[in-house]
N, C-alpha and C. Protein backbone atom coordinates (compact mmCIF):
# COMPACT_ATOMS: atom_id res chain seq x y z
N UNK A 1 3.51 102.92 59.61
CA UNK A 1 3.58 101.69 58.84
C UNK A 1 4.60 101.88 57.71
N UNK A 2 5.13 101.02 57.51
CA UNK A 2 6.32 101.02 56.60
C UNK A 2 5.87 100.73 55.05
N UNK A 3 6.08 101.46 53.82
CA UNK A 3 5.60 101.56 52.85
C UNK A 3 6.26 100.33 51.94
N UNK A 4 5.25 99.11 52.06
CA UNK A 4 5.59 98.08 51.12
C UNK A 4 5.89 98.04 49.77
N UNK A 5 5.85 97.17 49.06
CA UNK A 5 5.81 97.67 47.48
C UNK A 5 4.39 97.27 47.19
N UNK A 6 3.61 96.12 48.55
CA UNK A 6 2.39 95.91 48.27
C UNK A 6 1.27 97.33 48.62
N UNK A 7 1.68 98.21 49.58
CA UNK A 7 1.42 99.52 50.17
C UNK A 7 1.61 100.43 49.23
N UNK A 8 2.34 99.92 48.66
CA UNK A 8 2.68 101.45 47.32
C UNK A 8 1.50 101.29 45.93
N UNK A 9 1.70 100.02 45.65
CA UNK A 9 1.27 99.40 44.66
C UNK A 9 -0.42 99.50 44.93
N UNK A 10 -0.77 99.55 46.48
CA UNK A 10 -2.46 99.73 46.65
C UNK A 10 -2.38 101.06 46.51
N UNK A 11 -1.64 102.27 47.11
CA UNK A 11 -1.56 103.70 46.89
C UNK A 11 -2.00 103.91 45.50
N UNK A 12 -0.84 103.66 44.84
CA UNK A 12 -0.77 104.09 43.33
C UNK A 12 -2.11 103.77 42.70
N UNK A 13 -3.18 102.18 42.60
CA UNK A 13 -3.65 102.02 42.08
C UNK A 13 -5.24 103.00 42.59
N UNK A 14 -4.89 102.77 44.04
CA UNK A 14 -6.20 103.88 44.08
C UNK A 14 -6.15 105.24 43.80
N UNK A 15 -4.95 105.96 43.82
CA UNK A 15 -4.70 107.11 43.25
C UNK A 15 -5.08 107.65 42.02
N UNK A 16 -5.27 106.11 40.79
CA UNK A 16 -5.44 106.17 39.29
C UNK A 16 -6.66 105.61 39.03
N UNK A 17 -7.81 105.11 40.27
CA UNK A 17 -9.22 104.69 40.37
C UNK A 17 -10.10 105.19 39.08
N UNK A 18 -9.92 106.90 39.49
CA UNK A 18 -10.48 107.66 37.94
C UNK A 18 -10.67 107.50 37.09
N UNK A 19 -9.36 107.12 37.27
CA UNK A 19 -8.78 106.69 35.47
C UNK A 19 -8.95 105.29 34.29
N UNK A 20 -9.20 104.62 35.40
CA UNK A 20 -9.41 103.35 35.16
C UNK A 20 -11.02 103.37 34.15
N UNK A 21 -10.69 101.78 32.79
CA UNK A 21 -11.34 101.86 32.40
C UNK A 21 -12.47 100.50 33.00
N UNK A 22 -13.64 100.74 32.46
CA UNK A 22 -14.37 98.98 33.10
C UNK A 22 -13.64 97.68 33.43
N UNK A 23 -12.73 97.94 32.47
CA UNK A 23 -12.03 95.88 32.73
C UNK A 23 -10.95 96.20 33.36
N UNK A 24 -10.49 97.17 33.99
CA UNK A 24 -9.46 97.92 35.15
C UNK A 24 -8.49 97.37 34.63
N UNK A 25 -8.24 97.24 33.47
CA UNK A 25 -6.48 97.39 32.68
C UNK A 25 -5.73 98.26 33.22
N UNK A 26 -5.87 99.37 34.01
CA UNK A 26 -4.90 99.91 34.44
C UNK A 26 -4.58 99.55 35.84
N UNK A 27 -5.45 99.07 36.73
CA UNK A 27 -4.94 98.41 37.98
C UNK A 27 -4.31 96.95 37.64
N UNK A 28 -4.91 96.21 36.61
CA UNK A 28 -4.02 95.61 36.43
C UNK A 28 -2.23 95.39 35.66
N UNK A 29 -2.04 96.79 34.84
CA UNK A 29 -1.00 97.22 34.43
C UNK A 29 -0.06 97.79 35.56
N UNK A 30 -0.92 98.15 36.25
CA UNK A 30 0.20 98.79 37.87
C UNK A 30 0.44 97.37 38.66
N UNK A 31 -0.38 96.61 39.17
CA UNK A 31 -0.34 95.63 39.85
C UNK A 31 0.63 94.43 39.18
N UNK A 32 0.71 94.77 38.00
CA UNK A 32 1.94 93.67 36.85
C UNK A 32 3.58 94.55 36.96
N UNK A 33 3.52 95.63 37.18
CA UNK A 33 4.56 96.51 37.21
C UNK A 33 5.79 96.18 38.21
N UNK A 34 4.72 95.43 39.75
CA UNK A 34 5.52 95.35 40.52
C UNK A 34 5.41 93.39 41.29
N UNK A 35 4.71 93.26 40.04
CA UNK A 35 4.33 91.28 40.47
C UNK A 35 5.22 90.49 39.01
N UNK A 36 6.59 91.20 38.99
CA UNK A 36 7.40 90.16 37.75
C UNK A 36 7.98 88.98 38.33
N UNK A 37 8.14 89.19 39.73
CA UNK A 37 8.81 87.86 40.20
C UNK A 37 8.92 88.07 41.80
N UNK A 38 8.63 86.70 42.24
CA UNK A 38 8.61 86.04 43.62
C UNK A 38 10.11 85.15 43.25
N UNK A 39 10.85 85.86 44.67
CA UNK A 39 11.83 84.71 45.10
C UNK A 39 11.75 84.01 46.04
N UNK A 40 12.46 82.58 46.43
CA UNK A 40 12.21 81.83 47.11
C UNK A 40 13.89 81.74 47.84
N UNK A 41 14.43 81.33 48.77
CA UNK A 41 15.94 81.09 49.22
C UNK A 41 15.82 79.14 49.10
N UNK A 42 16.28 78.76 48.06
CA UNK A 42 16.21 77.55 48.08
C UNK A 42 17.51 76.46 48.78
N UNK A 43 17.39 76.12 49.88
CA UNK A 43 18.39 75.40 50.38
C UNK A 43 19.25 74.30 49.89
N UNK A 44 20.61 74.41 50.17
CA UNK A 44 21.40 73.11 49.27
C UNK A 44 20.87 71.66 49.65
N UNK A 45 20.82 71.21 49.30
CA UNK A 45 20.09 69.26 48.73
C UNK A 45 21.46 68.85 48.93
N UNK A 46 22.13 68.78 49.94
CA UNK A 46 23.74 68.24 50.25
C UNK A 46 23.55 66.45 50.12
N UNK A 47 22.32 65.98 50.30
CA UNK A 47 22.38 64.55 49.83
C UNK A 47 21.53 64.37 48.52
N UNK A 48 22.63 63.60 47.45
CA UNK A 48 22.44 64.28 46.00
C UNK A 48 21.68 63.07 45.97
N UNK A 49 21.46 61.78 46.97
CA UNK A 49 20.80 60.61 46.44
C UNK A 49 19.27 60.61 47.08
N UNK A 50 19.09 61.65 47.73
CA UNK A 50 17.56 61.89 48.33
C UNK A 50 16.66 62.96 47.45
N UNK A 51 15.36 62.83 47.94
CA UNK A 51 14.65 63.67 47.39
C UNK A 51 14.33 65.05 48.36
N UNK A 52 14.83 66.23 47.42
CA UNK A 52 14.68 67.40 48.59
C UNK A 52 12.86 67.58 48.41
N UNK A 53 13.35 67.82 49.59
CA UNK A 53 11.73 68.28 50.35
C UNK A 53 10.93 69.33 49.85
N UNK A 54 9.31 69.11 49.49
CA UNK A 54 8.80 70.36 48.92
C UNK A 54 8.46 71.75 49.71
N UNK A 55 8.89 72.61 49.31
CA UNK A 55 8.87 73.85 49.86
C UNK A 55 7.88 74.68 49.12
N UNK A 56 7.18 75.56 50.01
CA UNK A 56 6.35 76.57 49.72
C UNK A 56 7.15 77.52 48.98
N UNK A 57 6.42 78.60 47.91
CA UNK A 57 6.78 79.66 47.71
C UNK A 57 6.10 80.74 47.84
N UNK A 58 4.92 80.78 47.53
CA UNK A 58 3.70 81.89 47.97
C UNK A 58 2.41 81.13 47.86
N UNK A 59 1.31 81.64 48.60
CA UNK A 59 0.23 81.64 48.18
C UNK A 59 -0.09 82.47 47.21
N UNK A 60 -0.98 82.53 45.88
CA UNK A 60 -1.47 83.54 45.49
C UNK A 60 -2.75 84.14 45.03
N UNK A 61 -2.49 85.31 45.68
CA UNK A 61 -3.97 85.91 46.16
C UNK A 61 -4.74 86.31 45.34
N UNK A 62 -4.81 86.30 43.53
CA UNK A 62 -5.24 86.54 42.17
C UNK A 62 -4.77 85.43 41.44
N UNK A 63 -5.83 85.48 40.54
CA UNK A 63 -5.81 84.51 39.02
C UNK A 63 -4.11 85.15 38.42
N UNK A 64 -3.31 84.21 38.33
CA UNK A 64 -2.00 84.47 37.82
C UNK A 64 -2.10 83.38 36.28
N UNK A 65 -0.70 83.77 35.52
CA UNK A 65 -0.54 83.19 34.99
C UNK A 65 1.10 83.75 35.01
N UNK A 66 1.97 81.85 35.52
CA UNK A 66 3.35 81.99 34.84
C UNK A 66 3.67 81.99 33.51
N UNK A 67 4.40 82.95 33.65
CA UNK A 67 5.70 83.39 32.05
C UNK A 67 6.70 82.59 32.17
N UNK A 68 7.46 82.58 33.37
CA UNK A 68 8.68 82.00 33.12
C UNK A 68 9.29 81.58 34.59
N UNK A 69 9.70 80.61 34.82
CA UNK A 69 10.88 80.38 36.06
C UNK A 69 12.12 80.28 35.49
N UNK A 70 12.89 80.78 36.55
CA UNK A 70 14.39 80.23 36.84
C UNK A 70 14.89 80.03 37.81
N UNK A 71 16.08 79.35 38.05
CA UNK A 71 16.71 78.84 39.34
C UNK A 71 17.83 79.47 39.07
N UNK A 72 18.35 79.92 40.24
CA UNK A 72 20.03 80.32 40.24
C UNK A 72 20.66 79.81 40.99
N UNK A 73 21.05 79.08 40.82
CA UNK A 73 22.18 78.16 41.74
C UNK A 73 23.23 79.37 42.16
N UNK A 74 23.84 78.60 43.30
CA UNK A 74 25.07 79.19 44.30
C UNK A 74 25.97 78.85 44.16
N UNK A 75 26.60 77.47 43.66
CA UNK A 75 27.43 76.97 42.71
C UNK A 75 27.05 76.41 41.31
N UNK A 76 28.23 75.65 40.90
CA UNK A 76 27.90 74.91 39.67
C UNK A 76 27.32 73.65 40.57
N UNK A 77 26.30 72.81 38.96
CA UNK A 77 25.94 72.13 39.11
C UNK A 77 26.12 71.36 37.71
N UNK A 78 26.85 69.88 37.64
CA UNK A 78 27.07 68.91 36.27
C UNK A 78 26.09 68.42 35.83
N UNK A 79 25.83 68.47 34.58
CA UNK A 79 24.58 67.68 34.27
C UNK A 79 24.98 66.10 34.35
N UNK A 80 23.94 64.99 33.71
CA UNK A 80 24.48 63.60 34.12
C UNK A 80 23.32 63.24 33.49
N UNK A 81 23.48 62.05 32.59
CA UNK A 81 21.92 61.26 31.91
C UNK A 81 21.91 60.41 33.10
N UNK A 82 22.19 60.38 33.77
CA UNK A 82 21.78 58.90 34.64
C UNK A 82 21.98 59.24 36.27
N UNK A 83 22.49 60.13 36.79
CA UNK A 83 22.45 60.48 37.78
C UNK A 83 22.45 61.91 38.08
N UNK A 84 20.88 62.50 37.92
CA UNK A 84 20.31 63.47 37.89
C UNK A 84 19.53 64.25 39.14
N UNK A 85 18.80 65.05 38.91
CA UNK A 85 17.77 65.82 39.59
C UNK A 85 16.64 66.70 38.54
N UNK A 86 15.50 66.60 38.75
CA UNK A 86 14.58 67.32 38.19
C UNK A 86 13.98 68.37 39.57
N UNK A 87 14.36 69.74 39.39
CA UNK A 87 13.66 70.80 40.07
C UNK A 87 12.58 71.01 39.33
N UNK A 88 11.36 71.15 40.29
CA UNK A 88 9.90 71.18 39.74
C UNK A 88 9.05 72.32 40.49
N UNK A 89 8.59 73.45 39.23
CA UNK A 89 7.59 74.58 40.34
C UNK A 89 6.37 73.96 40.09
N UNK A 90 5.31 73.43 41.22
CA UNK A 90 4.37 72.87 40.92
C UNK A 90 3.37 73.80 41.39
N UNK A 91 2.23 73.70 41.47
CA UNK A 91 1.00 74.56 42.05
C UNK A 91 -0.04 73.51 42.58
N UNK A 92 -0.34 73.57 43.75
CA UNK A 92 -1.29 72.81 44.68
C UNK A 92 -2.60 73.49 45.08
N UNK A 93 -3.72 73.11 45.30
CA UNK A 93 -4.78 73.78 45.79
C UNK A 93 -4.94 74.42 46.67
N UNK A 94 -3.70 74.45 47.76
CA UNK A 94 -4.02 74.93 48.57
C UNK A 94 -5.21 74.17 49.88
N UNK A 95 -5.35 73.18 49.58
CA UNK A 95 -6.61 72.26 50.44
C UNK A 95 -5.84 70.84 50.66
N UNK A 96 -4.78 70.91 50.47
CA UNK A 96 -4.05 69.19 50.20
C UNK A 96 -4.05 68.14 49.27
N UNK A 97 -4.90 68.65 47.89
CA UNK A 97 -4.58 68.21 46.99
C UNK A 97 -3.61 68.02 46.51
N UNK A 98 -3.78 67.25 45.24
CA UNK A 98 -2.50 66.85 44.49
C UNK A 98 -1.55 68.12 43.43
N UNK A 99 -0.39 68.38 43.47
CA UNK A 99 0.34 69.27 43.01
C UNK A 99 0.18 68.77 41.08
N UNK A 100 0.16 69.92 40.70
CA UNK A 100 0.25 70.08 38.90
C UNK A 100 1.76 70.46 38.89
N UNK A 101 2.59 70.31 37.80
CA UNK A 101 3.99 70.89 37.66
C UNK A 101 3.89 71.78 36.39
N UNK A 102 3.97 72.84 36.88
CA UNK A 102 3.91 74.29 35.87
C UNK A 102 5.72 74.34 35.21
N UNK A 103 6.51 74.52 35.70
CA UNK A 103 7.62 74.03 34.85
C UNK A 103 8.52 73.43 35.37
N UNK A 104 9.49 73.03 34.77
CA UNK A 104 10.82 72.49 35.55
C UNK A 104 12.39 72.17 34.81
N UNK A 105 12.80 71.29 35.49
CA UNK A 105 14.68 71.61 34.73
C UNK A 105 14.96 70.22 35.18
N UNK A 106 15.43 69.35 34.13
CA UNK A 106 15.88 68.36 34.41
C UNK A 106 17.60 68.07 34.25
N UNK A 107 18.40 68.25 35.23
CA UNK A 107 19.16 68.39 35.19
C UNK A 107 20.59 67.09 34.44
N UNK A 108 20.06 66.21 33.44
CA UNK A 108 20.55 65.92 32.15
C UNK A 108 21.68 66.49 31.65
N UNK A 109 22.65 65.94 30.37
CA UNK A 109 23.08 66.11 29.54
C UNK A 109 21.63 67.38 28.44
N UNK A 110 20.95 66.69 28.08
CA UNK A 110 20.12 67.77 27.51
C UNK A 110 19.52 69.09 28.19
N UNK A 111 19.39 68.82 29.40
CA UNK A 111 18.66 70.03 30.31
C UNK A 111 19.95 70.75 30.99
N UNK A 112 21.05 70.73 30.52
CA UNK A 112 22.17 71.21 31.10
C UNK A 112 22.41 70.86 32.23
N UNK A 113 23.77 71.97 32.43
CA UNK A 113 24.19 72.28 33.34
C UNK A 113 24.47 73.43 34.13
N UNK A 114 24.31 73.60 35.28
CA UNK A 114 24.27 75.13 35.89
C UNK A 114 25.01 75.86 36.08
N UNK A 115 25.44 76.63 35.98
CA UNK A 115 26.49 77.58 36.48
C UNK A 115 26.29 78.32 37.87
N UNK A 116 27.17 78.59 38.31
CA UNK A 116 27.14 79.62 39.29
C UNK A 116 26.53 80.23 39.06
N UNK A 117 25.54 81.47 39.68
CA UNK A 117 25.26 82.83 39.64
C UNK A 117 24.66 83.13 38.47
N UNK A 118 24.19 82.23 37.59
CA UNK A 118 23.70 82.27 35.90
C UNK A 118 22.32 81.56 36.14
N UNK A 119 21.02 82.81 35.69
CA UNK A 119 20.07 81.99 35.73
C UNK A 119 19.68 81.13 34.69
N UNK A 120 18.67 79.92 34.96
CA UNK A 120 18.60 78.70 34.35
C UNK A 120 17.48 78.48 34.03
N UNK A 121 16.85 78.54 32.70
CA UNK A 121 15.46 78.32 32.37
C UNK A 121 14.38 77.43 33.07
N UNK A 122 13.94 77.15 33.48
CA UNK A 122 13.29 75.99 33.42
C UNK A 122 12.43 76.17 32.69
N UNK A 123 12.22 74.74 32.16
CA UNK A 123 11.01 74.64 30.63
C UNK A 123 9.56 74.50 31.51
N UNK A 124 8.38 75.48 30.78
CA UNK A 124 7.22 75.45 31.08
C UNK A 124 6.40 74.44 30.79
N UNK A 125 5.44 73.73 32.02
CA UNK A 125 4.63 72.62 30.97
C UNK A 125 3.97 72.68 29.58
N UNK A 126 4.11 72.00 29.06
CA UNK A 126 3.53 72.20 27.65
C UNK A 126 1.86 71.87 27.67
N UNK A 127 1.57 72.11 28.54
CA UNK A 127 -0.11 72.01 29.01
C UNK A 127 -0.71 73.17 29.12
N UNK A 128 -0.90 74.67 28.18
CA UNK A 128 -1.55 75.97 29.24
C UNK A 128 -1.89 75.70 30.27
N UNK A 129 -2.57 75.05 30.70
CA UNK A 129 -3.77 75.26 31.55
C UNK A 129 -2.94 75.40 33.59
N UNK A 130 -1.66 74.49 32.77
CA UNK A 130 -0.96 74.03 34.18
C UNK A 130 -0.30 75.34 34.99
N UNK A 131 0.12 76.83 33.51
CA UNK A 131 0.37 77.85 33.84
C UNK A 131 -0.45 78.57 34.64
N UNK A 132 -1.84 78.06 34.75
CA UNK A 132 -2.83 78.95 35.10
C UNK A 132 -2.69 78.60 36.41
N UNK A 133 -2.91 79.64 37.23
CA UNK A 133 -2.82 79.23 38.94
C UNK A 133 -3.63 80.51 39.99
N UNK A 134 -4.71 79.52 40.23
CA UNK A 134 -6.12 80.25 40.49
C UNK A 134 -5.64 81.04 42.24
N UNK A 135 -5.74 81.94 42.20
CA UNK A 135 -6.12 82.62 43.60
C UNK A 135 -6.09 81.77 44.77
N UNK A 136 -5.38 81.82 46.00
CA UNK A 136 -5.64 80.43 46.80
C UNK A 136 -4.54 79.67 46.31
N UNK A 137 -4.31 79.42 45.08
CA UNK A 137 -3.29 78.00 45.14
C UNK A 137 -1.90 78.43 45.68
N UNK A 138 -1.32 77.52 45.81
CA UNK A 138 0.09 77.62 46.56
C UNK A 138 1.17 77.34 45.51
N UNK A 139 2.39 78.23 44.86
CA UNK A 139 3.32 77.73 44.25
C UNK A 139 4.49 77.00 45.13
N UNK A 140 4.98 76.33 44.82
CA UNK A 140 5.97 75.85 45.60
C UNK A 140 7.36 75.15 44.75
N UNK A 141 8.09 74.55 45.17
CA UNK A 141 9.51 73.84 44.15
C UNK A 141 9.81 72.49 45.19
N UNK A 142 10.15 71.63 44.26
CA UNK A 142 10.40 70.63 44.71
C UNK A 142 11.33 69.58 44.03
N UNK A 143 12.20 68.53 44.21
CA UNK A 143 13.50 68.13 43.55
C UNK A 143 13.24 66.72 43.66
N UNK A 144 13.13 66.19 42.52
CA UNK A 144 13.41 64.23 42.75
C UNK A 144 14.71 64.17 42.11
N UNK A 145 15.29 62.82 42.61
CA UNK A 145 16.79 62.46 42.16
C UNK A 145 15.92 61.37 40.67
N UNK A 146 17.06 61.06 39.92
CA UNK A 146 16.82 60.30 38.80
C UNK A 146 18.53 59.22 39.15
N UNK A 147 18.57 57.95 39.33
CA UNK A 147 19.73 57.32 39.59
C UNK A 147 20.48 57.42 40.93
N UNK A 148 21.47 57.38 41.62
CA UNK A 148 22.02 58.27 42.63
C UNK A 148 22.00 59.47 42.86
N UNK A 149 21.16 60.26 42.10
CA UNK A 149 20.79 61.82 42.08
C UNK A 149 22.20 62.46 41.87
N UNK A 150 21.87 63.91 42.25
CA UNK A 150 22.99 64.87 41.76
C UNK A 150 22.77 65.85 43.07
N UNK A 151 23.70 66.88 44.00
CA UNK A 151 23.36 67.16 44.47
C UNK A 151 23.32 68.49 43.87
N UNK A 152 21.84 69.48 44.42
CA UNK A 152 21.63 70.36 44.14
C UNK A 152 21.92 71.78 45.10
N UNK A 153 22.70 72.75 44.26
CA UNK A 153 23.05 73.79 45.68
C UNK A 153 22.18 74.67 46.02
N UNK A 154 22.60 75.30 46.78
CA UNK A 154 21.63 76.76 47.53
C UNK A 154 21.33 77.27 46.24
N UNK A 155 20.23 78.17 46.30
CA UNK A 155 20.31 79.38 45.06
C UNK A 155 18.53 79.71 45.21
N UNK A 156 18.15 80.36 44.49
CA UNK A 156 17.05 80.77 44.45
C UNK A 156 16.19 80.77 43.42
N UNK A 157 14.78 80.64 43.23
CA UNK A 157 13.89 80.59 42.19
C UNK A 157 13.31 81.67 41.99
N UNK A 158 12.79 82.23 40.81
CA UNK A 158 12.31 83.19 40.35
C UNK A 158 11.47 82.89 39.42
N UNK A 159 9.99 83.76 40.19
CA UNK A 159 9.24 82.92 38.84
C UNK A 159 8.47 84.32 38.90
N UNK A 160 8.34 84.39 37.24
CA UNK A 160 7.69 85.75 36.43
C UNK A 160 6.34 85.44 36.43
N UNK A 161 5.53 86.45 36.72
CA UNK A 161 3.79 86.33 35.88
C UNK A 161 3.22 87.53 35.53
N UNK A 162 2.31 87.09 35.19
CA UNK A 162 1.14 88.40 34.95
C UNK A 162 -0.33 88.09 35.29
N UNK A 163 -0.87 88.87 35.52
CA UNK A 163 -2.22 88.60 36.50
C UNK A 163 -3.72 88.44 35.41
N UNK A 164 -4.09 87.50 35.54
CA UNK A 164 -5.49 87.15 34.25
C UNK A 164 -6.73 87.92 34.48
């Protein structure tokens, strides 16, 4: 069997079982070591006046909490007050419920503009609670146009956490 980082990461933590105190801060300090970020390959949105389609990013299998996303675009991307895109990491139940939006980037005059190869904040909801994303739920990203939209390129998302 080929040694994952999820294979390594169960190694290591049972290796340090011993050591561990009651509230297993240290399996969870190993298990944070190697869970800073999930990428996604996000496909170009070549029609800037549609809404790209929501895509999965992981299920996840522990109480998380996001720190931070970013998107990296594959090209540039112009900002525009009126003919925009908002990229959105939302979190769903996992059962077909309705999606929460944990952060996002509205691609505006105020929310910038992207660069090539330069990652791009996206702002976190200003809700805690929306960061919180229970075991089971599904993160995913998803894009509405604002006006004739903007089109959005290839690039990838990256989203940071730490485990609650």
């Amino acid at each position: 069997m080929a040694l994952t980082v999820i294979n390594f990461m169960d190694r290591l933590t049972g290796s340090l079982a011993g050591l561990e105190d009651s509230a297993g801060d240290l399996r969870k300090y190993v298990r944070g070591l190697f869970n800073k970020a999930n990428i996604l390959q996000v496909p170009t949105d070549a029609d800037g006046d549609f809404t790209m389609a929501a895509q999965s990013l992981f299920r996840v299998d522990r109480d998380i909490t996001v720190v931070s996303a970013y998107f990296i675009a594959a090209a540039a991307l112009t900002a525009d007050n009126t003919n925009n895109t908002t990229l959105k990491l939302n979190k769903a139940d996992g059962a077909g419920g309705a999606e929460t939006i944990v952060a996002s980037w509205l691609t505006n005059v105020a929310g910038g503009s992207g660069v090539a190869f330069v990652p791009k904040l996206l702002t976190n909801s200003g809700t805690a609670a929306n960061l919180n994303v229970d075991a089971g739920q599904i993160l995913g990203v998803v894009g509405t146009k604002g006006g004739t939209g903007v089109t959005l390129p290839a690039g990838v998302m990256v989203v940071n956490y730490r485990e609650r």
